[in-house]
N, C-alpha and C. Protein backbone atom coordinates (compact mmCIF):
# COMPACT_ATOMS: atom_id res chain seq x y z
N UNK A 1 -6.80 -66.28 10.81
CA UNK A 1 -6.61 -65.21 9.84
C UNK A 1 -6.58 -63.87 10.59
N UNK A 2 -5.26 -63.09 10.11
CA UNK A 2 -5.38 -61.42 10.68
C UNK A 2 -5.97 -60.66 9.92
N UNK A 3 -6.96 -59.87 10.13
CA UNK A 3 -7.92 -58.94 9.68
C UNK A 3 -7.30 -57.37 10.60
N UNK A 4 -7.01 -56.29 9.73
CA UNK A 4 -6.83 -55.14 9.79
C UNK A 4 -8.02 -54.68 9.93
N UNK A 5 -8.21 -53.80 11.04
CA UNK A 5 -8.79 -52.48 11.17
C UNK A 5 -8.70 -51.32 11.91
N UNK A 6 -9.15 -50.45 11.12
CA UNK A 6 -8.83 -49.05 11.68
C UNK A 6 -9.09 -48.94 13.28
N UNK A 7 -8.81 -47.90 14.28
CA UNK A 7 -8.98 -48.00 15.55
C UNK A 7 -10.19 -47.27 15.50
N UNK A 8 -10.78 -46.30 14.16
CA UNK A 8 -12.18 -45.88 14.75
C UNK A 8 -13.45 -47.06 14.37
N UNK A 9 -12.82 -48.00 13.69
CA UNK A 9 -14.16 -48.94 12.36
C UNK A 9 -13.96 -50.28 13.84
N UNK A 10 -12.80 -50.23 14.81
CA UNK A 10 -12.70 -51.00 16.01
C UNK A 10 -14.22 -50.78 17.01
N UNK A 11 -13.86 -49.14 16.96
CA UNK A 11 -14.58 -48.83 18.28
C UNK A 11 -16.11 -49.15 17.66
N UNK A 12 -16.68 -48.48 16.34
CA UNK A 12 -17.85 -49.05 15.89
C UNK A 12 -17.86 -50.28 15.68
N UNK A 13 -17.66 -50.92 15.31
CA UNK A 13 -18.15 -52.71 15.33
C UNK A 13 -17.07 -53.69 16.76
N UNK A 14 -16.89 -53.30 17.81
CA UNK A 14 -16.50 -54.04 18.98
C UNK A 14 -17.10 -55.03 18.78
N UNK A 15 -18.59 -55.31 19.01
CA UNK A 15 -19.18 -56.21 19.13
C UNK A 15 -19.17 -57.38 17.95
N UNK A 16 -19.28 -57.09 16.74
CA UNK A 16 -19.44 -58.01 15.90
C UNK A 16 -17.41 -58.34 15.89
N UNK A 17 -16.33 -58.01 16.15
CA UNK A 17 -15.13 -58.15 15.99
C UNK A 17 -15.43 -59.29 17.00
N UNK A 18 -15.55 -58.76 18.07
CA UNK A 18 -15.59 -60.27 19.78
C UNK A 18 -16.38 -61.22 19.44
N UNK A 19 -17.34 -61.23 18.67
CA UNK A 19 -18.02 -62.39 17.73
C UNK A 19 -17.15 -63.37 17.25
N UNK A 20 -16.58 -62.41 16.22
CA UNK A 20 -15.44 -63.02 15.27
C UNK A 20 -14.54 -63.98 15.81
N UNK A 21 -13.81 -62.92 16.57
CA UNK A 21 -12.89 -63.44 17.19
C UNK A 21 -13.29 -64.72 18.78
N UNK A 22 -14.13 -64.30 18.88
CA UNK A 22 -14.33 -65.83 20.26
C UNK A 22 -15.42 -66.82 18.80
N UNK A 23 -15.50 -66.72 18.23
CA UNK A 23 -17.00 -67.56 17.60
C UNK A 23 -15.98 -68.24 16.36
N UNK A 24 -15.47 -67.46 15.62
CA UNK A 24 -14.69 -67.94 14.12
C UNK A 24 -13.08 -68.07 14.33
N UNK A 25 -12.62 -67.65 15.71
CA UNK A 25 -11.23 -67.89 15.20
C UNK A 25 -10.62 -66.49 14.49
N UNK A 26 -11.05 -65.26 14.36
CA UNK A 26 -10.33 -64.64 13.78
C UNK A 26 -9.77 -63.21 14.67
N UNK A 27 -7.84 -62.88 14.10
CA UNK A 27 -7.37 -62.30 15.25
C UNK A 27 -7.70 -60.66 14.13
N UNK A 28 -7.60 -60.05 14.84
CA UNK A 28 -8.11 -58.23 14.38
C UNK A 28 -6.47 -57.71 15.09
N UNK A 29 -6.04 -56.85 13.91
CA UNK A 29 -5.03 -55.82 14.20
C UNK A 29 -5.66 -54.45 14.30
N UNK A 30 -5.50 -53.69 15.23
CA UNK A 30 -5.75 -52.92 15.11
C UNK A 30 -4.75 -51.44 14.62
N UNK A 31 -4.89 -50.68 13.83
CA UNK A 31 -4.20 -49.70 13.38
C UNK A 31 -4.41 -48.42 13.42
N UNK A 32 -3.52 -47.64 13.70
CA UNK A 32 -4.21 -45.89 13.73
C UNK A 32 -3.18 -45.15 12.96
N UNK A 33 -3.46 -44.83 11.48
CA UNK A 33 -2.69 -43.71 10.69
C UNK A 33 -1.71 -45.18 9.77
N UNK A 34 -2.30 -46.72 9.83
CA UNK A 34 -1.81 -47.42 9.17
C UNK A 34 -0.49 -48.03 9.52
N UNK A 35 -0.11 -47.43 11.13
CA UNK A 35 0.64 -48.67 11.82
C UNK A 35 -0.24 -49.49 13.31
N UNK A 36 0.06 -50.59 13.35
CA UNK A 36 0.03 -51.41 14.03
C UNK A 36 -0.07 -51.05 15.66
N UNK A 37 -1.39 -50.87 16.12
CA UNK A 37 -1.08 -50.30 18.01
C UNK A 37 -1.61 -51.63 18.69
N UNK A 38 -2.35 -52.81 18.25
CA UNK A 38 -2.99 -53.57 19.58
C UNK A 38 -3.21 -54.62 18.44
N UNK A 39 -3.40 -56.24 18.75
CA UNK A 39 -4.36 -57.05 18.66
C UNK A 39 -5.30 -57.62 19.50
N UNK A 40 -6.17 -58.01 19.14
CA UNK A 40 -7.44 -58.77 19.61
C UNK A 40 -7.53 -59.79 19.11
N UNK A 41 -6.80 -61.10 20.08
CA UNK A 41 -7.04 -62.27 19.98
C UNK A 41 -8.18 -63.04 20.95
N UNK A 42 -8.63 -64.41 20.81
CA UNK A 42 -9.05 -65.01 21.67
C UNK A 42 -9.14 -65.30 23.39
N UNK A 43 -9.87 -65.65 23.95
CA UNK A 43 -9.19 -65.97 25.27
C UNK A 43 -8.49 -66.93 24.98
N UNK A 44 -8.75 -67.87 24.24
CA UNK A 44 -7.93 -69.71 24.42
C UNK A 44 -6.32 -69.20 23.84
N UNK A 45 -6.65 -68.51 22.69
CA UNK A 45 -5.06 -68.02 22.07
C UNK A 45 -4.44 -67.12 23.27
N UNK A 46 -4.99 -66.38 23.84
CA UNK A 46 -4.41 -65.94 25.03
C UNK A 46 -3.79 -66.73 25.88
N UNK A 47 -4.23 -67.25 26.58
CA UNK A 47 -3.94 -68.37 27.42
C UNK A 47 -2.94 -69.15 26.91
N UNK A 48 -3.04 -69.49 25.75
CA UNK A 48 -2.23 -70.53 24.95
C UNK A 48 -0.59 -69.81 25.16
N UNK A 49 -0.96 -68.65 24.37
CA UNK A 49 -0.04 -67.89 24.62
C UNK A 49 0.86 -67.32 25.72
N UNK A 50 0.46 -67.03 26.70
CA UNK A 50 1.18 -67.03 28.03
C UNK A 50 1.57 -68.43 29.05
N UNK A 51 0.50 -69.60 28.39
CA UNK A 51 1.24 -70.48 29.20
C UNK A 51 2.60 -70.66 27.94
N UNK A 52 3.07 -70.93 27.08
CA UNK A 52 4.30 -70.94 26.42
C UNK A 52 4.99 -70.05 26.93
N UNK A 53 4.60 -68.60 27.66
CA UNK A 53 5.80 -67.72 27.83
C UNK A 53 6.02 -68.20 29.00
N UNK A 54 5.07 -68.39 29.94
CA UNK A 54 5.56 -68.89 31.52
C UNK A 54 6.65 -69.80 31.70
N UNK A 55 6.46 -71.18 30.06
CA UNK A 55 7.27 -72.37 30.52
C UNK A 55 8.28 -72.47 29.81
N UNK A 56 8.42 -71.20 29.06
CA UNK A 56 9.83 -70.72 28.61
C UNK A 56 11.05 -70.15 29.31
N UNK A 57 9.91 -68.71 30.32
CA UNK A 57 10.54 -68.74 31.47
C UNK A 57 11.01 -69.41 32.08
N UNK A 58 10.42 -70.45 32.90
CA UNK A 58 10.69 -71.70 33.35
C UNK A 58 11.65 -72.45 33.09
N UNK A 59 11.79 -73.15 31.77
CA UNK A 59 12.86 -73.91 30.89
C UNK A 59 14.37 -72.92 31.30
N UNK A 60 14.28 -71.19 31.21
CA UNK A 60 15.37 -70.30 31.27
C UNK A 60 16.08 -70.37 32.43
N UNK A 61 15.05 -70.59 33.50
CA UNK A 61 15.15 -70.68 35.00
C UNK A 61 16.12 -71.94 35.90
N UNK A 62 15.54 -72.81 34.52
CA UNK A 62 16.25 -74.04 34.76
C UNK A 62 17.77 -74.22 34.18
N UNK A 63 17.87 -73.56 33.40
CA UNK A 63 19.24 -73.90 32.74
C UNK A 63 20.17 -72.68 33.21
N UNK A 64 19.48 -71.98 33.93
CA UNK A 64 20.19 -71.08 34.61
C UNK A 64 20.76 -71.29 35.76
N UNK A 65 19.93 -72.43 36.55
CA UNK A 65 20.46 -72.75 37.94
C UNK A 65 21.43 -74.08 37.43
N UNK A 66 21.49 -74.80 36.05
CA UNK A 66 22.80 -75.58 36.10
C UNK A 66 23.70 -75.01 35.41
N UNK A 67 23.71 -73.88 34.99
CA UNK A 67 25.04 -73.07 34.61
C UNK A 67 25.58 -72.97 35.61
N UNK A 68 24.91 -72.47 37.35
CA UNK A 68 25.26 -72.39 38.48
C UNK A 68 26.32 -70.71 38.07
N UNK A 69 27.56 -70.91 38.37
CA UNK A 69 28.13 -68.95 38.21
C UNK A 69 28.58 -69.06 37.05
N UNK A 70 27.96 -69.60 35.69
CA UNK A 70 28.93 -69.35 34.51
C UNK A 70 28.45 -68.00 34.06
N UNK A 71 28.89 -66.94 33.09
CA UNK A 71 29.01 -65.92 32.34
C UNK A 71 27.28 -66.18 31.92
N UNK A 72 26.79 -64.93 32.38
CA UNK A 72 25.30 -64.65 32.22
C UNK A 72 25.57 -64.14 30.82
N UNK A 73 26.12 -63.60 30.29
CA UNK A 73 26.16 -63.33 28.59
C UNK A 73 26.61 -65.26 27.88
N UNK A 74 27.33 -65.73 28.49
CA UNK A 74 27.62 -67.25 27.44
C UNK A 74 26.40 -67.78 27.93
N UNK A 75 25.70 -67.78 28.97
CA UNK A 75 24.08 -68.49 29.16
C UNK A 75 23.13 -68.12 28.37
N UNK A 76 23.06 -66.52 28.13
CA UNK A 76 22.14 -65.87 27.09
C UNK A 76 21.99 -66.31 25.61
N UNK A 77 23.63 -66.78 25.50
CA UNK A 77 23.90 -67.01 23.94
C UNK A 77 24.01 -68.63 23.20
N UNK A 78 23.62 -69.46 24.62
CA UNK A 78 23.43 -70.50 24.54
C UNK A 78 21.88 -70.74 24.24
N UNK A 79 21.00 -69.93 25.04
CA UNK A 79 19.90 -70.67 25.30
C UNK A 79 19.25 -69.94 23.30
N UNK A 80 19.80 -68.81 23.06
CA UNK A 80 19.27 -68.04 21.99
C UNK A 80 19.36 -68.67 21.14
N UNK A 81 20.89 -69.56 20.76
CA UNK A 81 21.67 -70.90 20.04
C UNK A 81 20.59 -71.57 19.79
N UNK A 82 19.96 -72.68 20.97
CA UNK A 82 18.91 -73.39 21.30
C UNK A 82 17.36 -72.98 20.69
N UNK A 83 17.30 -71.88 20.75
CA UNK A 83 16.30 -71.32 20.44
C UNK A 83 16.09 -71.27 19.38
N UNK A 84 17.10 -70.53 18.24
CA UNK A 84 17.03 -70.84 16.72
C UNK A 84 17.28 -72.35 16.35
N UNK A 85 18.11 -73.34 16.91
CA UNK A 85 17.90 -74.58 16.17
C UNK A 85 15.96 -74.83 16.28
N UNK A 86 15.84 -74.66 17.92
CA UNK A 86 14.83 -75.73 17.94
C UNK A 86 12.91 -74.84 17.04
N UNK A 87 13.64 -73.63 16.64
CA UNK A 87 12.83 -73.03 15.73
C UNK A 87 13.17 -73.57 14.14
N UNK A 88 14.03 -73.89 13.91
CA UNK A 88 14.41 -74.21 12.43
C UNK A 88 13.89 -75.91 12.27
N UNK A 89 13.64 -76.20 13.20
CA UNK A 89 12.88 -78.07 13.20
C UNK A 89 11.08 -77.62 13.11
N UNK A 90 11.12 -76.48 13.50
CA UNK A 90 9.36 -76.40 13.68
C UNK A 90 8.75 -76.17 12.19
């Protein structure tokens, strides 16, 4: 669950938020003037989270070296292709 809070009601309750969030699972947005500047997620959601970006990279890396010299814009628009199907199965 995302829980909004202000960036000054952040700085007073830090502690009970890092509770929250490492103890219950819950991610905190933080906001100043009622848009959106930072979240505070987990370490594990962290982690979670960058290993998916690493092996996305990765996956990009790969289909890049068997395009070998095709059109870096028709590679872009392939893998993006790929990207929305294999989001529309999730």
């Amino acid at each position: 669950m995302v829980k909004k809070i202000s960036a000054v009601k952040a700085r007073q309750n830090l502690g009970q938020i890092m509770n929250e969030v490492s103890l219950l699972g819950d991610d905190y947005m933080i906001e100043r003037a009622g848009k959106p500047l930072a979240v505070i997620i987990s370490v594990d959601k962290y982690r979670s989270i960058q290993a998916k970006r690493l092996e996305a990279i990765s996956r990009l890396d790969r289909i890049r070296n068997k395009m070998g010299d095709a059109d870096p814009d028709a590679v872009e628009n392939l893998v993006n292709e790929a990207v929305r199907r294999g989001r529309k199965r999730a």
